[in-house]
Structures are given as C-alpha cells and as structure tokens.
Protein backbone atom coordinates (compact mmCIF):
# COMPACT_ATOMS: atom_id res chain seq x y z
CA UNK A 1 0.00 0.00 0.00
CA UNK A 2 2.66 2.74 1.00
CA UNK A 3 4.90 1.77 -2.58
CA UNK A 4 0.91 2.30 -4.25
CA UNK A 5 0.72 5.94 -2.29
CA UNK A 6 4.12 6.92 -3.30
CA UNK A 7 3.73 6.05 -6.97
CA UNK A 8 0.14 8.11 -6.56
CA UNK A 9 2.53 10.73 -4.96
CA UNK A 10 4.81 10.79 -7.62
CA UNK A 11 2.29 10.63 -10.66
CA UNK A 12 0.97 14.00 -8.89
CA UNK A 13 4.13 15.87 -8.41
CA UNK A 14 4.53 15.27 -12.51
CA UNK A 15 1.03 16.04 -13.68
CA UNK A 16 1.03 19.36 -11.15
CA UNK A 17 4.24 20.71 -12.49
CA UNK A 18 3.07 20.08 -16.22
CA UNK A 19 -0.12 22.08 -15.48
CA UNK A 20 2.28 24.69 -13.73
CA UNK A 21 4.46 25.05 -16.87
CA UNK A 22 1.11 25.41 -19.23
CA UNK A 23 0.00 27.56 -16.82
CA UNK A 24 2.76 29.86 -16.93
CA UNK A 25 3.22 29.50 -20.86
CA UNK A 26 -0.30 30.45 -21.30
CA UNK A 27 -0.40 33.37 -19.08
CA UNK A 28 2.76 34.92 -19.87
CA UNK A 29 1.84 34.42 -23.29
CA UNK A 30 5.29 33.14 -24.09
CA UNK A 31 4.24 30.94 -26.88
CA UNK A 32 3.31 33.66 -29.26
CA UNK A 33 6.62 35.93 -28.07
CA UNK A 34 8.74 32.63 -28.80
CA UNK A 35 7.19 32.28 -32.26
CA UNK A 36 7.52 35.92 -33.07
CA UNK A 37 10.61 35.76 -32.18
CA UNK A 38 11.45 32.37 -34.59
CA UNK A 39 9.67 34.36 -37.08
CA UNK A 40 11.64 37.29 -37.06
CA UNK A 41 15.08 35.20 -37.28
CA UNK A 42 13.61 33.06 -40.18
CA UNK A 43 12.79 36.16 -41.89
CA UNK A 44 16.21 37.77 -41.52
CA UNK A 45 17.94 34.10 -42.83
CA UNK A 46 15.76 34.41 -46.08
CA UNK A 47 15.66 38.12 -46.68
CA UNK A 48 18.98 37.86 -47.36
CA UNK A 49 18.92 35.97 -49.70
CA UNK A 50 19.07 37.32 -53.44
CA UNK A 51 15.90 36.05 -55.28
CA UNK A 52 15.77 36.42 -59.10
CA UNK A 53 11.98 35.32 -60.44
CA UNK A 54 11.73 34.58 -64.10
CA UNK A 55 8.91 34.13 -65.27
C-alpha cells in the first residue's frame, strides 16, 4: 500500500508541475513571443537571400 501511495505521490508531483508550466506559458503568453521571435530570425535568414523570379 505505502509503494501504491508513493507512486500516486509521484504521478501528482509530474502532472502538477506540467499544469504549472502550461499555466505559466499560457499566461505569460510566451508561446506567441517565442514564435515571433522564430519568425523574425527566419525572416532575416531568407531576406537575405538574393531572389531572381523569371517568369
């Protein structure tokens, strides 16, 4: 019974600090400043770039 509690336990401590992170993702709103960020680097790598379209 106690090894069944601390597995219990453990599964817990996991799924709280998972909904912590989300949490914090979602209220921070770090997801979209993360992809605006990506975005802005991918554009700079491609702007760069010399394009030549021939049609």
């Amino acid at each position: 019974m106690k090894k069944a509690l601390g597995i219990l336990w453990t599964i817990f401590k996991i799924l709280f600090a998972v909904v912590f992170v989300l949490f914090v993702v979602y209220f921070w709103n770090l997801d979209q400043k993360v992809l605006g960020w990506v975005y802005t680097q991918v554009n700079r790598i491609h702007d760069r770039k010399n394009v030549d379209i021939k049609f």
